[in-house]
Protein backbone atom coordinates (compact mmCIF):
# COMPACT_ATOMS: atom_id res chain seq x y z
CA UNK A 1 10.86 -29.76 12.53
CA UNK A 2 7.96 -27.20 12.82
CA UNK A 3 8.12 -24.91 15.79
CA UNK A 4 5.85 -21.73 16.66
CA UNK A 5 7.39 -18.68 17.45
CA UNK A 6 6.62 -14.86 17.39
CA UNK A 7 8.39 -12.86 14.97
CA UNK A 8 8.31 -9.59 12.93
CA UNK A 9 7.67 -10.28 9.10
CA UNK A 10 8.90 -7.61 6.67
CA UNK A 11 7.73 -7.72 2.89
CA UNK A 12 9.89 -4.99 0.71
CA UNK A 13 9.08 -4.99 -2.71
CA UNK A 14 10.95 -2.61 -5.42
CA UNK A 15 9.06 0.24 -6.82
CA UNK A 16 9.86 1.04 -10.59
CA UNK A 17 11.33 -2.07 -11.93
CA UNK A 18 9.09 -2.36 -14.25
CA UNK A 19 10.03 0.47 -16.20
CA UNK A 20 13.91 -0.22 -15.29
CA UNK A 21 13.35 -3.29 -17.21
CA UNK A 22 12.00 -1.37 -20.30
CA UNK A 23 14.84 1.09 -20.07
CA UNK A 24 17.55 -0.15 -19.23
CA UNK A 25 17.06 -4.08 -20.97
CA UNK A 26 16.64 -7.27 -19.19
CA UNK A 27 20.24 -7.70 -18.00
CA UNK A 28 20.94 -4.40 -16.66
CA UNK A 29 17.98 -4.50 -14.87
CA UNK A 30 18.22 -7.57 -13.34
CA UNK A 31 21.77 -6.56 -11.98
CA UNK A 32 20.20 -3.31 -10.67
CA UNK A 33 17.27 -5.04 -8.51
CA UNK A 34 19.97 -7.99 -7.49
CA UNK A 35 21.58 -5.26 -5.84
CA UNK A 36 19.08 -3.54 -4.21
CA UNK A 37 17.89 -6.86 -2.83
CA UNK A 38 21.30 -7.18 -2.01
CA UNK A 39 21.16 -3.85 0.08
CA UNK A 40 18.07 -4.80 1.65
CA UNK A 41 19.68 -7.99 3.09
CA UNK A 42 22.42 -6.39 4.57
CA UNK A 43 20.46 -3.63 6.45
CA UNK A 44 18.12 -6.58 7.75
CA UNK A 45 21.45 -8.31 8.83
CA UNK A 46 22.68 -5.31 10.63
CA UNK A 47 18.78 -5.25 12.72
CA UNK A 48 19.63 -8.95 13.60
CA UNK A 49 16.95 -9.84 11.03
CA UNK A 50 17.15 -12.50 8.30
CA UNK A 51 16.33 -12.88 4.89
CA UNK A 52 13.83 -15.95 4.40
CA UNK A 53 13.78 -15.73 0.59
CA UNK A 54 13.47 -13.23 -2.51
CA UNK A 55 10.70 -13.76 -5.39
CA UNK A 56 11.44 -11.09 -7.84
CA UNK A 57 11.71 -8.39 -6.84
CA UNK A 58 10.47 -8.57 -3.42
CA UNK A 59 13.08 -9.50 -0.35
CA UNK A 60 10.77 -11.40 3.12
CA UNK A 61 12.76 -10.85 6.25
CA UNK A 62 12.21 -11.60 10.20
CA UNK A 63 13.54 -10.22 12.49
CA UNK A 64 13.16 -11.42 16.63
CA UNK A 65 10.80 -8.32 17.47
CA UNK A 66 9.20 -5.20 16.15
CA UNK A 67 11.82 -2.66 17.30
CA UNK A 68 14.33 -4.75 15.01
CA UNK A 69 12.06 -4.62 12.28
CA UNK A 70 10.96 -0.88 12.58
CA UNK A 71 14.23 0.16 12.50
CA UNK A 72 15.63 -2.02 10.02
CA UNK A 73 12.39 -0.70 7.76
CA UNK A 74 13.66 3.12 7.86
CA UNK A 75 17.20 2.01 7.07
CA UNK A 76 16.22 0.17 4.13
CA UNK A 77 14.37 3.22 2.95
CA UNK A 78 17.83 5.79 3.89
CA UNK A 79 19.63 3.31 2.23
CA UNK A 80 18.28 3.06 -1.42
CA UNK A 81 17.26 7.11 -1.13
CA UNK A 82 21.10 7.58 -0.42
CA UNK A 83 22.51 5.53 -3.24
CA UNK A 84 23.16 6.79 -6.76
CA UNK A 85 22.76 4.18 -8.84
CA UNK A 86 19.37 3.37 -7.46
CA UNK A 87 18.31 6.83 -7.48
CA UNK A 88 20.01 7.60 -10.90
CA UNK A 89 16.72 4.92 -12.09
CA UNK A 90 14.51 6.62 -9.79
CA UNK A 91 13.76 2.97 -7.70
CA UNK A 92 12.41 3.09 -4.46
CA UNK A 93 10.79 0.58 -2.02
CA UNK A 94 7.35 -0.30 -0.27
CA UNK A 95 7.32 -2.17 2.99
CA UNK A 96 5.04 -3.91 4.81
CA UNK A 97 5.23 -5.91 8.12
CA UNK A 98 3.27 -7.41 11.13
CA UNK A 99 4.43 -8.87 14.69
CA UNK A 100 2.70 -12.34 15.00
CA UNK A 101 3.16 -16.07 15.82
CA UNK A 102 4.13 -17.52 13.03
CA UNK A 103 4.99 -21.52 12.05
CA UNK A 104 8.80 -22.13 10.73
CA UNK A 105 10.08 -25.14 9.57
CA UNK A 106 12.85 -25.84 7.10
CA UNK A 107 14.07 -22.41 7.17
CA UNK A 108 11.13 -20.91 5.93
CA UNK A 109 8.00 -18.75 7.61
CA UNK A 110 4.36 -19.53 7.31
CA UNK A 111 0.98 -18.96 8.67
CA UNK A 112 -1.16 -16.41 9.61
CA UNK A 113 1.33 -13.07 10.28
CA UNK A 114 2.97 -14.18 6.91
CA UNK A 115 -0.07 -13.51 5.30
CA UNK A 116 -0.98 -10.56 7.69
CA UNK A 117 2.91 -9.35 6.62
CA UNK A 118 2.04 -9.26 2.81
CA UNK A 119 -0.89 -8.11 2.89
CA UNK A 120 0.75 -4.52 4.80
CA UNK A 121 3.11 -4.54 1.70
CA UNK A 122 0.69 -4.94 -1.18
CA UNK A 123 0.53 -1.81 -3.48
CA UNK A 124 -3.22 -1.12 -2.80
CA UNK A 125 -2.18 -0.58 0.88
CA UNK A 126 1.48 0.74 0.76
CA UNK A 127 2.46 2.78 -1.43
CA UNK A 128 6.58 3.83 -3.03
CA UNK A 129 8.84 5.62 -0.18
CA UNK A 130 6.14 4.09 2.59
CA UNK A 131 5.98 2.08 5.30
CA UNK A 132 2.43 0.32 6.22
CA UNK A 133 2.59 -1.40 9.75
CA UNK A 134 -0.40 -2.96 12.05
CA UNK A 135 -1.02 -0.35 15.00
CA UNK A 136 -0.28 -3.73 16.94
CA UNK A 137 3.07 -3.75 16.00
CA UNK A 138 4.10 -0.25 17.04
CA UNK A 139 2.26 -0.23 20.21
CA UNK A 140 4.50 -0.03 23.16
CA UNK A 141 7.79 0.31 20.20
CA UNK A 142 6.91 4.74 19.67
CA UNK A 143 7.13 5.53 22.78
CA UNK A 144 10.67 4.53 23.57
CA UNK A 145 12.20 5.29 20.26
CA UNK A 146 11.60 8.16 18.66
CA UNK A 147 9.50 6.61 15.66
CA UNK A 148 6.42 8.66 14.70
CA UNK A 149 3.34 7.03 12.72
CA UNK A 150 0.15 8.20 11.31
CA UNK A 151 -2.94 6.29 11.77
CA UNK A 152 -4.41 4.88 8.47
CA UNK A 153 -8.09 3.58 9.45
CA UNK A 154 -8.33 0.20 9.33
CA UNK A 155 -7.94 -2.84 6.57
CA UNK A 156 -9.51 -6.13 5.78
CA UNK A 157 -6.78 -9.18 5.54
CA UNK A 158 -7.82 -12.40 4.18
CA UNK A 159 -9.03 -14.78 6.64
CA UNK A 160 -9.99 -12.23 9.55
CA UNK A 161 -13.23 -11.80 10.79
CA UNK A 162 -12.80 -7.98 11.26
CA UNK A 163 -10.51 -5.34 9.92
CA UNK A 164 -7.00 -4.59 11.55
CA UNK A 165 -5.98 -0.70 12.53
CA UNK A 166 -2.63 -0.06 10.31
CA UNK A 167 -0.73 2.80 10.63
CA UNK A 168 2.09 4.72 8.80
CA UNK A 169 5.93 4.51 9.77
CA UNK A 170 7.45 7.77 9.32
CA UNK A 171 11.24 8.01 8.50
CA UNK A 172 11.54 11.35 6.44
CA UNK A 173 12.54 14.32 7.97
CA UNK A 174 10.11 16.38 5.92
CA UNK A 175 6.72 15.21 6.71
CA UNK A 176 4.73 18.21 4.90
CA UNK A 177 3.47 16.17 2.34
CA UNK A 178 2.01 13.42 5.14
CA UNK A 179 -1.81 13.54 5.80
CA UNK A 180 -3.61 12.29 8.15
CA UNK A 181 -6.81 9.22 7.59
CA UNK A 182 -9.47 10.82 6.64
CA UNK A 183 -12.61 8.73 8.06
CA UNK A 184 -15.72 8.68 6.00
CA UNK A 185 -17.14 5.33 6.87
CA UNK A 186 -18.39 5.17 10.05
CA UNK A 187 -17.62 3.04 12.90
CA UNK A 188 -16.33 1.10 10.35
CA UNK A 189 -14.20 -1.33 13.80
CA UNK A 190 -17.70 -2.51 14.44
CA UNK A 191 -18.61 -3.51 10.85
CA UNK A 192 -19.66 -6.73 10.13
CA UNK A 193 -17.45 -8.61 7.61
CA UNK A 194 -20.54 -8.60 4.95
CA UNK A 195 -21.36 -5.44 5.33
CA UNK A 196 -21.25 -2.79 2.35
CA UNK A 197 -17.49 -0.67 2.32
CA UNK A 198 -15.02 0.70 0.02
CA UNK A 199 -11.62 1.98 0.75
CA UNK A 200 -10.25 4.28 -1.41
CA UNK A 201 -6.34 5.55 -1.18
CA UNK A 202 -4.79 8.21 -2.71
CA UNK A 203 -1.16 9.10 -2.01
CA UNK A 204 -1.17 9.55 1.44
CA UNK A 205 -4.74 10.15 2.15
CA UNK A 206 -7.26 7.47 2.99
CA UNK A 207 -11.14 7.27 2.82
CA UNK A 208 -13.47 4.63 3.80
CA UNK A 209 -17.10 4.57 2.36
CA UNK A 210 -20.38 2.93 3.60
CA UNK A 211 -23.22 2.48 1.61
CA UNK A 212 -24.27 5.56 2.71
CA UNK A 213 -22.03 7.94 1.55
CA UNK A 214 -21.53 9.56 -1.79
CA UNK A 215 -18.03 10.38 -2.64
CA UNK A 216 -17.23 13.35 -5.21
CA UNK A 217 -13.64 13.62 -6.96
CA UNK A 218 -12.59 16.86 -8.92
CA UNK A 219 -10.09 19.70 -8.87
CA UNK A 220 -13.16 21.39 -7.00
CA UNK A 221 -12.18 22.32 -3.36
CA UNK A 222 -15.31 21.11 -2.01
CA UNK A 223 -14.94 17.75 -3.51
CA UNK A 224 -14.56 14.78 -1.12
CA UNK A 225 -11.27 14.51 -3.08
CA UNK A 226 -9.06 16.79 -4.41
CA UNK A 227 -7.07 15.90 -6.96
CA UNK A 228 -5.05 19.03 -8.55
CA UNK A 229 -4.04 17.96 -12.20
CA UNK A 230 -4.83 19.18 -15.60
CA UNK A 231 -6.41 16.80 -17.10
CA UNK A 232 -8.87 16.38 -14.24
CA UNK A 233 -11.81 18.00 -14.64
CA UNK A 234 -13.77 20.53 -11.76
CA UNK A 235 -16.45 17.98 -10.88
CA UNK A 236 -14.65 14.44 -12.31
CA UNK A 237 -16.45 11.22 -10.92
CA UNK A 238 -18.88 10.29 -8.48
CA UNK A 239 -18.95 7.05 -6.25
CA UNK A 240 -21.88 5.84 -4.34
CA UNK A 241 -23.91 3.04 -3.73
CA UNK A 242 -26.21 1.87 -6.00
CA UNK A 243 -28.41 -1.00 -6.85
CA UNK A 244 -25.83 -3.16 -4.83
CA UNK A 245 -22.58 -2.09 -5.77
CA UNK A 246 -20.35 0.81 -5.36
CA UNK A 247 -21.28 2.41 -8.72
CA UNK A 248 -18.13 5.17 -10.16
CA UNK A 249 -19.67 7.82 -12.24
CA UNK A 250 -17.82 9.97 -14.85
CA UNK A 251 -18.61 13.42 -15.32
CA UNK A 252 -15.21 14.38 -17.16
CA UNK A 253 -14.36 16.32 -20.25
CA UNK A 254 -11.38 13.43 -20.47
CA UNK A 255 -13.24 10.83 -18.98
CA UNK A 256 -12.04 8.18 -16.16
CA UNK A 257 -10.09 4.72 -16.76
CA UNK A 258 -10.92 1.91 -14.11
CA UNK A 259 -8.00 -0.97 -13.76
CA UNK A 260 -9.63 -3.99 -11.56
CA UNK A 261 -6.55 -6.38 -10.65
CA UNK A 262 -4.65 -8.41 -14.17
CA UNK A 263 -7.91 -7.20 -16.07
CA UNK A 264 -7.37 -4.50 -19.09
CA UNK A 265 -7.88 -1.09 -18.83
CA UNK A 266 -11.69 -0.44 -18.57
CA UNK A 267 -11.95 3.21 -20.11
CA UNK A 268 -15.49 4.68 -18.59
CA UNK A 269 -16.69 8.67 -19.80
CA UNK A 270 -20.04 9.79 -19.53
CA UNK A 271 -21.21 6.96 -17.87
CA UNK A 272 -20.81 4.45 -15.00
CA UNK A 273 -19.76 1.29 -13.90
CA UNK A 274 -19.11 -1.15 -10.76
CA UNK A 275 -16.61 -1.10 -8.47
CA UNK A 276 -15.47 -5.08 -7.36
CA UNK A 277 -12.84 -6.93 -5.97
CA UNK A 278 -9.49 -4.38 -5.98
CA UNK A 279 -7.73 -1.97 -8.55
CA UNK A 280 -7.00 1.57 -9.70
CA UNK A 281 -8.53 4.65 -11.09
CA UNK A 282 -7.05 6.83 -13.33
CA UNK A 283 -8.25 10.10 -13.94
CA UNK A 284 -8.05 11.78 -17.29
CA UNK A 285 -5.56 9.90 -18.69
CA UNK A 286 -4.74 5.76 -19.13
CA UNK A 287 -2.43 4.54 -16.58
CA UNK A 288 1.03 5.47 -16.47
CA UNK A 289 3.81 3.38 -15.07
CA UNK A 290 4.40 4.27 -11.24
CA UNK A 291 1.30 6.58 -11.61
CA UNK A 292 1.61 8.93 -8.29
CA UNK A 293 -2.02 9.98 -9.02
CA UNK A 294 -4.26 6.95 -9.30
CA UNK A 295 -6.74 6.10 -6.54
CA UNK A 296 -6.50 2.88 -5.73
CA UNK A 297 -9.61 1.07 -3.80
CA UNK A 298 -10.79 -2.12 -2.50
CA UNK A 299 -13.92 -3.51 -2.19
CA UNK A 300 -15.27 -5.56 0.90
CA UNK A 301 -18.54 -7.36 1.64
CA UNK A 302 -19.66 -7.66 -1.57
């Protein structure tokens, strides 16, 4: 039997099994995420939420409204933070989620929040120790509880005709390291869905680009982005647009490697190439395993 009913869907993926696997061997690493998955479900039970199924290392819970889900989302992320084991292999967790109608039948959850759902969760979006929301959800939930977010700009889901406002849950008591959106595209709400735009992420910081709008990167303060490492140069890479695509330029001493979804490392110095689809840029150096410093980006309207 199909029926149609709104729900919360929560995505929570683990964030450093990969290298868990390489360090501590297939077994022990299975075990490890098990449990955390295992942790996961039980904080979801104690929201009145319910686990719908786990692929991997990624748990898919609902939960009857957003409040349930909200608050089961901060638990999860006090509850691996606060365990040693988990923190003794320096895991953590992403989380995504979206209010919606959604179809269920046979125990499982489908449709268009599902999708909506994942796409809040997916690493390009949300990144370890976060929580990516629509602003949809939390309307109407913040203002009763206590929970604080920080707008994010907006992001294009597959299947929508325009892109959704998101915004970030906050559930760490020190928020000094939280930034605020930073908008560079411009009334980028009433964009067309074929026109020209690049989002760019960076820890907590997000930029949206136009076709209009160059976009320096360096370790110089009057760079669009600053990024304060070693092995990135003053004045390190340039993105604009240019003969139809957002074009990344490298002006490095150490040059710039470009990672465009399952494709191999593209390593770029002294030169340029296109932007497409989604990926990550790595400044200086290949990319590392749970890399805190790449900028990740996604293209739209090409």
């Amino acid at each position: 039997m199909t029926e149609r009913r709104p729900l919360t869907i929560l995505f929570a993926d683990v964030s450093g099994s990969t290298r868990l696997f390489e360090t501590r061997g297939d077994e022990a690493a299975r075990r490890i995420v098990a449990n955390v998955l295992l942790a996961l479900a039980e904080v979801s039970a104690r929201h009145g939420g319910r686990v719908v199924k786990t692929i991997g290392d990624e748990i898919m819970c609902t939960f009857p409204g957003p409040l349930n889900g909200l608050l089961a989302a901060t638990d999860m992320h006090r509850r691996i933070k606060t365990d040693p084991e988990f923190q003794r292999d320096n895991l953590a967790i992403r989380i995504g989620l979206h209010h919606g109608d959604a179809l269920v039948e046979n125990d499982d959850v489908f449709g268009d929040a599902v999708n909506t759902a994942a796409r809040m969760a997916d690493k390009s979006l949300a990144r370890r120790d976060q929580i990516v929301a629509t602003a949809s959800t939390v309307n109407g939930v913040t203002n009763t509880t206590g929970l604080r977010v920080r707008p994010l700009g907006s992001a294009w889901v597959l299947g929508k005709q325009a892109p959704i406002e998101i915004v970030d849950v906050l559930w760490q008591e020190d928020l000094a390291h939280v930034t605020t959106v930073q908008r560079v595209m411009s009334a980028v709400d009433a964009a067309p869905p074929d026109r020209p735009r690049l989002t760019l992420r960076f820890k907590s910081q997000v930029f949206e680009l136009d076709e209009g709008t160059p976009f320096s990167i360096g370790r110089d303060p009057a760079s669009s982005l600053v990024v304060e490492t070693e092995w990135v140069s003053r004045n390190h890479a340039l993105i604009e647009w240019k003969r139809g695509y957002f074009m990344l330029a490298d002006r490095s001493t150490n040059g710039s490697w470009l990672k465009i979804g399952d494709d191999d490392e593209l390593f770029v110095h002294r030169d340029e190439t296109h932007l497409r689809r989604s990926g990550s840029i790595s400044l200086g150096q290949a990319h590392q395993i749970d890399d805190a410093d790449l900028i990740w980006f996604q293209c739209g309207g090409e």
